[in-house]
C-alpha atoms as a PDB file:
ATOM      1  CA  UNK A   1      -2.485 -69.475  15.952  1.00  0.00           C
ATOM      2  CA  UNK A   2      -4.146 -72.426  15.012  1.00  0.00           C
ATOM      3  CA  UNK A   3      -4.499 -74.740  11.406  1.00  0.00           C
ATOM      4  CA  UNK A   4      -7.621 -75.841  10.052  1.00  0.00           C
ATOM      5  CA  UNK A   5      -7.792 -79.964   9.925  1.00  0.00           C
ATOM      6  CA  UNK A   6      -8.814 -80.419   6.176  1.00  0.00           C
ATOM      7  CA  UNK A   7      -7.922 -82.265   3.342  1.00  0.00           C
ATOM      8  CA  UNK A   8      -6.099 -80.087   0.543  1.00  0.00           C
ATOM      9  CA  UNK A   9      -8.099 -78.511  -2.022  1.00  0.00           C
ATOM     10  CA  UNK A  10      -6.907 -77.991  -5.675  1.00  0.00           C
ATOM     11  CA  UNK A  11      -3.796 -75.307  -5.576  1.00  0.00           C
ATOM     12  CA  UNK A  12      -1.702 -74.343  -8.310  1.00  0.00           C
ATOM     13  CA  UNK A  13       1.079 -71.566  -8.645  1.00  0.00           C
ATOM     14  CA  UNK A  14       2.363 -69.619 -11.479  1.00  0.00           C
ATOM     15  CA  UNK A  15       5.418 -67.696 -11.698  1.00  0.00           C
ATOM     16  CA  UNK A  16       5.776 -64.652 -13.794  1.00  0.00           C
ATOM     17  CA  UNK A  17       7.903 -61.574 -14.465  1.00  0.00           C
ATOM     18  CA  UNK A  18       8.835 -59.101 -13.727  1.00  0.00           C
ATOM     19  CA  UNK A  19       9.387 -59.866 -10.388  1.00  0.00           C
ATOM     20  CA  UNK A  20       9.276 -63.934 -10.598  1.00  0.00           C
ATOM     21  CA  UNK A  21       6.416 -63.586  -8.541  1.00  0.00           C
ATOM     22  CA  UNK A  22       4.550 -66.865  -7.569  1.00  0.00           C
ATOM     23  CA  UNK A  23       0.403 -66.629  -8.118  1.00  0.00           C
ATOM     24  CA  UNK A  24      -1.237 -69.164  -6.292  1.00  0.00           C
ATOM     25  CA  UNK A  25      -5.561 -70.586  -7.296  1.00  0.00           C
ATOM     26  CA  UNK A  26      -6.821 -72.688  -4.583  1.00  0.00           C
ATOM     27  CA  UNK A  27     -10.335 -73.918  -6.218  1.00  0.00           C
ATOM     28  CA  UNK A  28     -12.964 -74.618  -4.086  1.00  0.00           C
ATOM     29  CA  UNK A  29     -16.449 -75.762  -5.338  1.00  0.00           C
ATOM     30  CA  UNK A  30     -18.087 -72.699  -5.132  1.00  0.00           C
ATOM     31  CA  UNK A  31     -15.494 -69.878  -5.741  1.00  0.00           C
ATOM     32  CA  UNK A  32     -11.565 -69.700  -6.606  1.00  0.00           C
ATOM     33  CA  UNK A  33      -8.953 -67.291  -5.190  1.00  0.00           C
ATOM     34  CA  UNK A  34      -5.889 -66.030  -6.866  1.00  0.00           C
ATOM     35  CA  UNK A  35      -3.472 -64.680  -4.740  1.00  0.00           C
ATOM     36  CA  UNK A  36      -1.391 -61.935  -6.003  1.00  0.00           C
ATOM     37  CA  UNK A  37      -1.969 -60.359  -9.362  1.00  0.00           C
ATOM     38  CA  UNK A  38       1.463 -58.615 -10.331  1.00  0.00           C
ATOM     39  CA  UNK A  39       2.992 -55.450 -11.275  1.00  0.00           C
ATOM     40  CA  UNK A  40       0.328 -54.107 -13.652  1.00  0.00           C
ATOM     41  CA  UNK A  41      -2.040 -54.890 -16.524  1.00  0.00           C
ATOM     42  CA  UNK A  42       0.292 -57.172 -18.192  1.00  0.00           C
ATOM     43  CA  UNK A  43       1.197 -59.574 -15.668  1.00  0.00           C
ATOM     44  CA  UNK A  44      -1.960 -59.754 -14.391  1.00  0.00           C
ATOM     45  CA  UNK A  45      -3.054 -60.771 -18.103  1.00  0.00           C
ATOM     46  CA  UNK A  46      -1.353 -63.607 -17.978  1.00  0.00           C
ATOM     47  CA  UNK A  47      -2.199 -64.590 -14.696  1.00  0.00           C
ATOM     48  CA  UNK A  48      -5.558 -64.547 -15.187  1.00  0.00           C
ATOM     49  CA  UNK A  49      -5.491 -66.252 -18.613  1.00  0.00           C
ATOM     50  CA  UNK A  50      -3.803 -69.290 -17.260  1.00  0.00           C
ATOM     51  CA  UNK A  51      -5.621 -69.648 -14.298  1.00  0.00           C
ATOM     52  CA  UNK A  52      -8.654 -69.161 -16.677  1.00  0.00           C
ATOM     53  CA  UNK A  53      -7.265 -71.676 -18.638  1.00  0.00           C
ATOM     54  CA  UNK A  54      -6.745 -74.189 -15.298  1.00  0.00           C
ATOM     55  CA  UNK A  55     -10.571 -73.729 -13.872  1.00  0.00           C
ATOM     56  CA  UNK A  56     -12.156 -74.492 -17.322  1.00  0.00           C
ATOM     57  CA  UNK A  57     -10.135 -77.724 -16.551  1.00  0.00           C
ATOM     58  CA  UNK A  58     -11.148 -78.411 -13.056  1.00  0.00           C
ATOM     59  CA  UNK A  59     -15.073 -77.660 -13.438  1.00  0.00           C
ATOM     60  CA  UNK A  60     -16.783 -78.441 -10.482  1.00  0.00           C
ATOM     61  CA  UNK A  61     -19.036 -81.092 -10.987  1.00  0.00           C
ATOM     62  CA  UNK A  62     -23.033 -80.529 -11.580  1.00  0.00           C
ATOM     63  CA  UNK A  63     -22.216 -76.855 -11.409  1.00  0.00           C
ATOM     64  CA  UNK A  64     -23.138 -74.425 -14.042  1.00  0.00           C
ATOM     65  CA  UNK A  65     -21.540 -71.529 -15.409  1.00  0.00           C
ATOM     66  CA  UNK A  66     -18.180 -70.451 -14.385  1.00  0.00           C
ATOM     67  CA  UNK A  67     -16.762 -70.399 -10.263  1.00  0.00           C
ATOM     68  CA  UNK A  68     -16.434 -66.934  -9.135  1.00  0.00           C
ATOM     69  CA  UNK A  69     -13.148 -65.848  -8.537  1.00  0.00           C
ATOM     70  CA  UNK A  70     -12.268 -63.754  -5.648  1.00  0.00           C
ATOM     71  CA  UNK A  71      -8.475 -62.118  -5.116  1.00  0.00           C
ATOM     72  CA  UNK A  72      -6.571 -61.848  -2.085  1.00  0.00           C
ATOM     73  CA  UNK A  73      -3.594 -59.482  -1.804  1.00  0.00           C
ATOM     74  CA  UNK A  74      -0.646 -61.110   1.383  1.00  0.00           C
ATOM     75  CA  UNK A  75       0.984 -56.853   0.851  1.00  0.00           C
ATOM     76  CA  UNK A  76       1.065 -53.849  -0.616  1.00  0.00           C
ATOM     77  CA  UNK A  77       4.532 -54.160  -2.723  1.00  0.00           C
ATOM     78  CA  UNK A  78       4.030 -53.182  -6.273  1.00  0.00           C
ATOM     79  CA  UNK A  79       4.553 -56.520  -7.910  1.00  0.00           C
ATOM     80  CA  UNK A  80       1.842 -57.815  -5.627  1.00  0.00           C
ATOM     81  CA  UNK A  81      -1.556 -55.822  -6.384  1.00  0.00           C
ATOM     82  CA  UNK A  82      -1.018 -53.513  -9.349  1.00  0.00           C
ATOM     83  CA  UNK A  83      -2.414 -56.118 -11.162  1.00  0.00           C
ATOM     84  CA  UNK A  84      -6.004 -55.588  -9.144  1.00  0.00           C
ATOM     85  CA  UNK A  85      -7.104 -53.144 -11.488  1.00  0.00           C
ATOM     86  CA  UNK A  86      -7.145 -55.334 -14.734  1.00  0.00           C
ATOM     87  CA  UNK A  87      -8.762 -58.518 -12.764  1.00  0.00           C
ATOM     88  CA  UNK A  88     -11.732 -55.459 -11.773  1.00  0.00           C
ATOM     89  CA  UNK A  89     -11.656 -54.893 -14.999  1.00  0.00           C
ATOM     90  CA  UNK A  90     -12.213 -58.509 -16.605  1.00  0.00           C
ATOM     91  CA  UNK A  91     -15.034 -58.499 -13.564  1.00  0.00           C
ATOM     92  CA  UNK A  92     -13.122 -59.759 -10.580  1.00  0.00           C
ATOM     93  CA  UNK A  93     -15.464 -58.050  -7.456  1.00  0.00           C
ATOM     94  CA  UNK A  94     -14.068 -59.789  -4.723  1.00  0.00           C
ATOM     95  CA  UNK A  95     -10.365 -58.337  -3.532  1.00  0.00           C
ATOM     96  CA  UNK A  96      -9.171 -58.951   0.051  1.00  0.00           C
ATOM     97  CA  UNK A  97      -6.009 -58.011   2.085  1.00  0.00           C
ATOM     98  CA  UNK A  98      -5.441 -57.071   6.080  1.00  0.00           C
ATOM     99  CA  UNK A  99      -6.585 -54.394   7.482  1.00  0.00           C
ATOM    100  CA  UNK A 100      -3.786 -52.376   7.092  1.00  0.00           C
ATOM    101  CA  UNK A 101      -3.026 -53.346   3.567  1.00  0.00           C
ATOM    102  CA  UNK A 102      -6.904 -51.491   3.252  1.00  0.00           C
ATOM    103  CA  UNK A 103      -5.618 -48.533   4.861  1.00  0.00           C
ATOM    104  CA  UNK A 104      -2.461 -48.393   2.886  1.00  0.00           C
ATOM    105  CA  UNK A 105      -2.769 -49.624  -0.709  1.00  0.00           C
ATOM    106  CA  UNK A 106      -3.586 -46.166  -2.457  1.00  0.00           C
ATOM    107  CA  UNK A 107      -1.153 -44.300  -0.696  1.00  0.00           C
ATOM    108  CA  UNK A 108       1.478 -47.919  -1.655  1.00  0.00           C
ATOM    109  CA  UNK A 109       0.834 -46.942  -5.202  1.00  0.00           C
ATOM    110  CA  UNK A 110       2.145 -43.597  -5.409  1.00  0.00           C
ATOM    111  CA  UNK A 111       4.944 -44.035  -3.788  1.00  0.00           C
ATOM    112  CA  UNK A 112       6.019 -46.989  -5.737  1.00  0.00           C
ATOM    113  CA  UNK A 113       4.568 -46.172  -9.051  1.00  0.00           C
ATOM    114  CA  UNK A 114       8.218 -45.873 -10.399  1.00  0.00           C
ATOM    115  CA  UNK A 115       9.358 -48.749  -9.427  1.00  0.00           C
ATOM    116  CA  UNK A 116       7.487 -50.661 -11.878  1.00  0.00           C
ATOM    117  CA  UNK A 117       9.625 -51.565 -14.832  1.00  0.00           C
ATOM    118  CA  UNK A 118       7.677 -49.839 -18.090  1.00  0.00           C
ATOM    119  CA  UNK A 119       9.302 -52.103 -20.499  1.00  0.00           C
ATOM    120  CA  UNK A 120       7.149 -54.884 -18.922  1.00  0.00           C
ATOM    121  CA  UNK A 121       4.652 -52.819 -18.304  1.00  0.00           C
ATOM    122  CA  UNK A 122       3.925 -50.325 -20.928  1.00  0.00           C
ATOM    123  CA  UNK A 123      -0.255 -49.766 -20.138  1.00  0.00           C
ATOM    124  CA  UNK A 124       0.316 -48.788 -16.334  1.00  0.00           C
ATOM    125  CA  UNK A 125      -1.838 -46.138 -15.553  1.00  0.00           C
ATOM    126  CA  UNK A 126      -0.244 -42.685 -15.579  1.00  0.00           C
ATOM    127  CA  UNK A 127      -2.669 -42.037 -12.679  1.00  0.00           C
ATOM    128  CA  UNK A 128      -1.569 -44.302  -9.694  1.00  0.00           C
ATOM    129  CA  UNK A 129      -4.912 -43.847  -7.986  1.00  0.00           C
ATOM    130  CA  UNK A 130      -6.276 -46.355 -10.887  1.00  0.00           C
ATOM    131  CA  UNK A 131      -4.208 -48.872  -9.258  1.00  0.00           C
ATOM    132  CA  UNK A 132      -6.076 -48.895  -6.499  1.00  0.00           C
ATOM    133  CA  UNK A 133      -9.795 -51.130  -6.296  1.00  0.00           C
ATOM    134  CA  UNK A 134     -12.318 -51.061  -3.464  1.00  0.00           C
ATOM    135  CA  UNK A 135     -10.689 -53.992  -1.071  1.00  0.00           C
ATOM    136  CA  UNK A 136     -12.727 -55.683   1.708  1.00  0.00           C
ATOM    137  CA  UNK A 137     -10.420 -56.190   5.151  1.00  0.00           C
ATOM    138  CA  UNK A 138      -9.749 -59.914   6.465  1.00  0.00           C
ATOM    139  CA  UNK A 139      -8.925 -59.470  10.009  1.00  0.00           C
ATOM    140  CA  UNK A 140      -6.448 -61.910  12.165  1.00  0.00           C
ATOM    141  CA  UNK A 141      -8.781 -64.727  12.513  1.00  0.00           C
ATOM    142  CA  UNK A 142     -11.357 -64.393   9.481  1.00  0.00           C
ATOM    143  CA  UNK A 143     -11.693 -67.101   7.649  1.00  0.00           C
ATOM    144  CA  UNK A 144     -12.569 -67.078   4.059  1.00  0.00           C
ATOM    145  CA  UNK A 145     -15.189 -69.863   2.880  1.00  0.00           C
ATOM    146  CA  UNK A 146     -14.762 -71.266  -0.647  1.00  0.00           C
ATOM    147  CA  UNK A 147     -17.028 -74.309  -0.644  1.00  0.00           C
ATOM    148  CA  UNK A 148     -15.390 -77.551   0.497  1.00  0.00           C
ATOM    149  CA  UNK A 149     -12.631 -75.691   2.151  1.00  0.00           C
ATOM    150  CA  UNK A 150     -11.823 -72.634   4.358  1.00  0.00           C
ATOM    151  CA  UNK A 151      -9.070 -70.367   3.972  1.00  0.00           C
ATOM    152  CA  UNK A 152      -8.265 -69.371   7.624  1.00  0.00           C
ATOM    153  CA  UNK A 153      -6.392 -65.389   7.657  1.00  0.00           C
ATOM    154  CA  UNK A 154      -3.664 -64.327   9.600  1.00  0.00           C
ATOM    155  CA  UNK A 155      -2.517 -61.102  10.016  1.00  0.00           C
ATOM    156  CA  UNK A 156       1.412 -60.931  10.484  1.00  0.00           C
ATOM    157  CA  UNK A 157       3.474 -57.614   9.752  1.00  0.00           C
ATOM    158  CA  UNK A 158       6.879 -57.756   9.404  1.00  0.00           C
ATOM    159  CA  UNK A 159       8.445 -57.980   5.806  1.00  0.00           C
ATOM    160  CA  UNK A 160       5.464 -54.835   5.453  1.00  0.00           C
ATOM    161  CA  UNK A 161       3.136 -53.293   8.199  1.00  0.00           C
ATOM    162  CA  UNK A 162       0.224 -54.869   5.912  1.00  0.00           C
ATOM    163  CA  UNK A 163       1.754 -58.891   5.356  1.00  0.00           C
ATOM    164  CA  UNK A 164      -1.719 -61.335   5.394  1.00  0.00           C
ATOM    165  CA  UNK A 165      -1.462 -65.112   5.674  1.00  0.00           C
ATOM    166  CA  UNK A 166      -3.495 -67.526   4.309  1.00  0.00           C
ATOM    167  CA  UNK A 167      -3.626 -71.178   5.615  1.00  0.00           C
ATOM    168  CA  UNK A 168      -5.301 -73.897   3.919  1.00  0.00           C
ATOM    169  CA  UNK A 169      -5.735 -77.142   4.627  1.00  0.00           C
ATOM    170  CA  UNK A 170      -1.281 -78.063   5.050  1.00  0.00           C
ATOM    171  CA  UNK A 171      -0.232 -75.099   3.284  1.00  0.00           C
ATOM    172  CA  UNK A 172       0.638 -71.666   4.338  1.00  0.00           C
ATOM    173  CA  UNK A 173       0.629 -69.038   1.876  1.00  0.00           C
ATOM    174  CA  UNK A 174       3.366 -66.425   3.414  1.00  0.00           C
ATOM    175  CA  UNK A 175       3.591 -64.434   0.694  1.00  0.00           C
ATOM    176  CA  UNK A 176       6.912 -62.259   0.997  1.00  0.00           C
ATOM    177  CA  UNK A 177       7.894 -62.646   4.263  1.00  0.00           C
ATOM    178  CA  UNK A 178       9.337 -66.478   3.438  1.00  0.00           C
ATOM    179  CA  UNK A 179      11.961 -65.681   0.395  1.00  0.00           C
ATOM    180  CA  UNK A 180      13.586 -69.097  -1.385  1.00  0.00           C
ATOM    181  CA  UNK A 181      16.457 -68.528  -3.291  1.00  0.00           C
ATOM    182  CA  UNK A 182      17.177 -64.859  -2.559  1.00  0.00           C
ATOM    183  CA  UNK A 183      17.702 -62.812   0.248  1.00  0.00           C
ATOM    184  CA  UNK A 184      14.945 -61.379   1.838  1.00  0.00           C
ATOM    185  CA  UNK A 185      13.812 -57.927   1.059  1.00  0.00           C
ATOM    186  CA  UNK A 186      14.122 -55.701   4.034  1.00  0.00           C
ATOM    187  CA  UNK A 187      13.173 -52.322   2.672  1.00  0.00           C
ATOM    188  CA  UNK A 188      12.393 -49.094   5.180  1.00  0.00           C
ATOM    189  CA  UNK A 189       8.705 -50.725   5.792  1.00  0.00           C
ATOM    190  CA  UNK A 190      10.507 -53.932   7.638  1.00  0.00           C
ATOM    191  CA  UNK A 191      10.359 -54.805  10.815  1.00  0.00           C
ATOM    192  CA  UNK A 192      12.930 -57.416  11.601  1.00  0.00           C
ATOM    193  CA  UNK A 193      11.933 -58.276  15.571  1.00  0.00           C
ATOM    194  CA  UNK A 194       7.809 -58.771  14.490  1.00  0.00           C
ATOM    195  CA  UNK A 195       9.122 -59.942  11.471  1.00  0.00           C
ATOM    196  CA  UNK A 196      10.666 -62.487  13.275  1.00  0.00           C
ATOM    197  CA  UNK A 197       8.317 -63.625  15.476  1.00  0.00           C
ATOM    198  CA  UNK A 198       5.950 -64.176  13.082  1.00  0.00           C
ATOM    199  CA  UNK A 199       7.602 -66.195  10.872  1.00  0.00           C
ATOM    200  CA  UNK A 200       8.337 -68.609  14.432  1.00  0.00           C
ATOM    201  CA  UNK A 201       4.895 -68.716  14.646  1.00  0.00           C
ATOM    202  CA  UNK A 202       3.917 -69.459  11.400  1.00  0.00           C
ATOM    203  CA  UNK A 203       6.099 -72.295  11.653  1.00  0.00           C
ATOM    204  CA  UNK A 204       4.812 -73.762  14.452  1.00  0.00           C
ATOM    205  CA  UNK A 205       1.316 -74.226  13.054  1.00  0.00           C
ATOM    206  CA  UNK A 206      -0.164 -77.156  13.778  1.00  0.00           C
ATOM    207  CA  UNK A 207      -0.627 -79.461  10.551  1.00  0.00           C
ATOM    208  CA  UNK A 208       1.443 -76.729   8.496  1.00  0.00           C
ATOM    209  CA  UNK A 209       3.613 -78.690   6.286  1.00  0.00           C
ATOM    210  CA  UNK A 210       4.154 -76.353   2.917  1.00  0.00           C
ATOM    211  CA  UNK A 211       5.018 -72.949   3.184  1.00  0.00           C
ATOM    212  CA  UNK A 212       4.072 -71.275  -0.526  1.00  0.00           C
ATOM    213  CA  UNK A 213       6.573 -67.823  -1.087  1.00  0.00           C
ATOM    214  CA  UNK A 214       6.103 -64.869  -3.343  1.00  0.00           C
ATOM    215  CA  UNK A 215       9.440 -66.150  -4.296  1.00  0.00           C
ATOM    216  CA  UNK A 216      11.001 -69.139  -5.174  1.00  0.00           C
ATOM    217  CA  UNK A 217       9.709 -72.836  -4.420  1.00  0.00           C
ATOM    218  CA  UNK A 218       7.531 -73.781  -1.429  1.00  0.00           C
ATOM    219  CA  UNK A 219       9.454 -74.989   1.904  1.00  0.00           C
ATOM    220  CA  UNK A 220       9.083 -76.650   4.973  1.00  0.00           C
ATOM    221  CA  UNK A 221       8.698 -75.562   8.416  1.00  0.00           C
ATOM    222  CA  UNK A 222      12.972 -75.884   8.723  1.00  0.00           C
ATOM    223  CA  UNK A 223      13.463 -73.322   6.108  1.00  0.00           C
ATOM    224  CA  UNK A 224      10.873 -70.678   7.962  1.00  0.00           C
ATOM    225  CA  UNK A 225      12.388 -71.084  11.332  1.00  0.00           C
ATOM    226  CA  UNK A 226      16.363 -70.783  10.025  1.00  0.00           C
ATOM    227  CA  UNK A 227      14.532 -67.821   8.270  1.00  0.00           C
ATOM    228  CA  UNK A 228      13.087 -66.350  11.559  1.00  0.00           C
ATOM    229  CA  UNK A 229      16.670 -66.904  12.770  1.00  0.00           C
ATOM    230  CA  UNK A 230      18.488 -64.588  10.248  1.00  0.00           C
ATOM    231  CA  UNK A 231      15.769 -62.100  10.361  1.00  0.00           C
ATOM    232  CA  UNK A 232      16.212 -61.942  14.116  1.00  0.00           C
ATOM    233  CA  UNK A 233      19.427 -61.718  13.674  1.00  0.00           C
ATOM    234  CA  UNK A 234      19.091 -58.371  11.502  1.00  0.00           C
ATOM    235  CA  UNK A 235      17.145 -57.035  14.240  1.00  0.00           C
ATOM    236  CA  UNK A 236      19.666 -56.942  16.825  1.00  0.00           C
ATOM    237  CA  UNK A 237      21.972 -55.517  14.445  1.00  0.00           C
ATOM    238  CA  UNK A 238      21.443 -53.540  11.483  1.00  0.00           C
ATOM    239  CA  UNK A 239      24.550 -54.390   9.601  1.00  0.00           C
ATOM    240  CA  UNK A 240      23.658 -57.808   9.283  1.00  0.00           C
ATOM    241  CA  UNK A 241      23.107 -58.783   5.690  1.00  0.00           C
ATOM    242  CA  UNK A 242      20.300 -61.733   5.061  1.00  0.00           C
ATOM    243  CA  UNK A 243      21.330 -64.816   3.647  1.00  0.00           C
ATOM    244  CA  UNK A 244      20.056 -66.031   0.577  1.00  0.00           C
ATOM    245  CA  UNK A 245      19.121 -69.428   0.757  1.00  0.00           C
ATOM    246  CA  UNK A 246      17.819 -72.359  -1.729  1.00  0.00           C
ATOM    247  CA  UNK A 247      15.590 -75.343  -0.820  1.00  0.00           C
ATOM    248  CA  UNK A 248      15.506 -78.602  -1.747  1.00  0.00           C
ATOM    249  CA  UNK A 249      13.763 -79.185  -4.925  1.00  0.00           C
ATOM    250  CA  UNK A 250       9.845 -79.178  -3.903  1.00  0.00           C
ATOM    251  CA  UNK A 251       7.840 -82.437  -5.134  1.00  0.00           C
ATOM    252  CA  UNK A 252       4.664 -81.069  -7.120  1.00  0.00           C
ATOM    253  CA  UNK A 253       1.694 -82.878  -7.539  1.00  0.00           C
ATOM    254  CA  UNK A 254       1.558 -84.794 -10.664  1.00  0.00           C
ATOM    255  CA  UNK A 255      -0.873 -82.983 -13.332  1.00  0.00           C
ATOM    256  CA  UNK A 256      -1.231 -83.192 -17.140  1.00  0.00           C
ATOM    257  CA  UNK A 257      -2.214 -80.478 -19.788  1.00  0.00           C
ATOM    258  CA  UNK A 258      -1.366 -77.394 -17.606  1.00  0.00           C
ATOM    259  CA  UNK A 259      -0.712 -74.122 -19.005  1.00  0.00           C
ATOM    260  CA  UNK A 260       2.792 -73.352 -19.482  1.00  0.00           C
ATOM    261  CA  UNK A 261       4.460 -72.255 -16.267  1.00  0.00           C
ATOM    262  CA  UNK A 262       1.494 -73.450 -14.014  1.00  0.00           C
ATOM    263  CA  UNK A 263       2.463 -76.574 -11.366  1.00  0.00           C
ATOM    264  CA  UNK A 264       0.094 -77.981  -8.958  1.00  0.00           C
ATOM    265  CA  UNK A 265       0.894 -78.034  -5.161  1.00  0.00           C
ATOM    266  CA  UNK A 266      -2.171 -80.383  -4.236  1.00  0.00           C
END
């Protein structure tokens, strides 16, 4: 694997429930990405109405009209990318995930349709296949332009058969297989020994220096590899229970009038 040499672009994150999951935009001057868009209509809402909120504040300048916004999915867990229907909805075309995560995500939502809370989510869909939007693949290697800055894809399976990475610039968007402040979820679609590996490798990017969760607050390349150690160590025997573990308190960036909940990595 290798890191892109670039200065950071704008990147914020908001967390939401149900699932405390942690949205990330990373604005570039000709489109924006949100990565993950929750566990239904609801969350995904709100996601998009603060984000909204944050590119009508961050205009690119001498651009017209509004950046295009394009969503990338790091898995196919439920509070992840039920949300993708309501950002097609509000006119989101763009959605990207691995390759697998292509293959997977319509069979993904019937079999964890139920595992959505309802009393956060009263509008799902009583048809699961309405969770599921036409997603274009983004293979080990692609890299994803947004003007200014590249977002550079990795595919690494482990926490799910279907786990993408996105690097940009010094951060590493992991989504679930780095968990901060809670044990890491190791359901029957795990894989503790690629798991593993992967996360040694993602910490041994070169010019990686914030690693952005699902959950909990961004970490350093310590906190992956003692990860990747407790994960391995779950592999060689299944008994093993994973460690939940908190970070030291992350320094964000310094930004004024954000929406509630919204911080700014860079």
């Amino acid at each position: 694997m290798s890191a892109p040499s670039l200065p950071a672009p704008a990147i914020f994150v908001h967390t939401s429930d149900p699932a405390a999951l942690n949205s990330y935009l990373i604005i570039g001057t000709e489109r924006a990405v949100i990565i993950d868009t929750g566990a239904g209509p609801a969350q995904a809402a709100g996601i998009l109405d603060v984000f909204t909120t944050v590119l009508a504040q961050h205009r690119t300048p001498g651009r017209d009209g509004e950046l295009p916004i394009a969503v990338v999915n790091t898995h196919d867990h439920w509070d992840h990318y039920f949300g993708n229907a309501h950002f097609a909805a509000c006119g989101v075309e763009k959605f990207f995930g691995s390759p697998a995560f292509v293959r997977d995500q319509a069979g993904s939502a019937w079999l964890q349709f139920h595992s959505v809370p309802l009393e956060a989510e009263p509008q799902l869909p009583s048809d699961p296949s309405a969770l599921a939007v036409e997603v274009a693949a983004l293979a080990d290697g692609a890299v994803l332009d947004i003007g200014g800055w590249q977002l550079h894809a990795y595919e690494v399976p482990g926490h799910t058969d279907t786990d993408l990475v996105l690097a940009c610039a010094d951060v590493v968007f992991t989504g679930d297989l780095v968990e901060e402040g809670a044990a890491p979820q190791a359901g029957d679609d795990a894989t503790p020994s690629r798991w593993a590996a992967g996360l040694r490798e993602l910490a041994a990017l070169p010019g990686a220096e914030v690693f952005a969760p699902g959950h909990g607050q961004p970490v350093d390349a310590g906190f992956v590899r003692r990860q990747a150690e407790d994960i391995a160590a779950l592999a060689a025997d299944p008994d093993h229970e994973l460690a939940a573990v908190s970070a030291a308190p992350f320094s964000f960036a310094e930004s004024t009038g954000l929406p509630a909940g919204v911080r700014r990595l860079r």
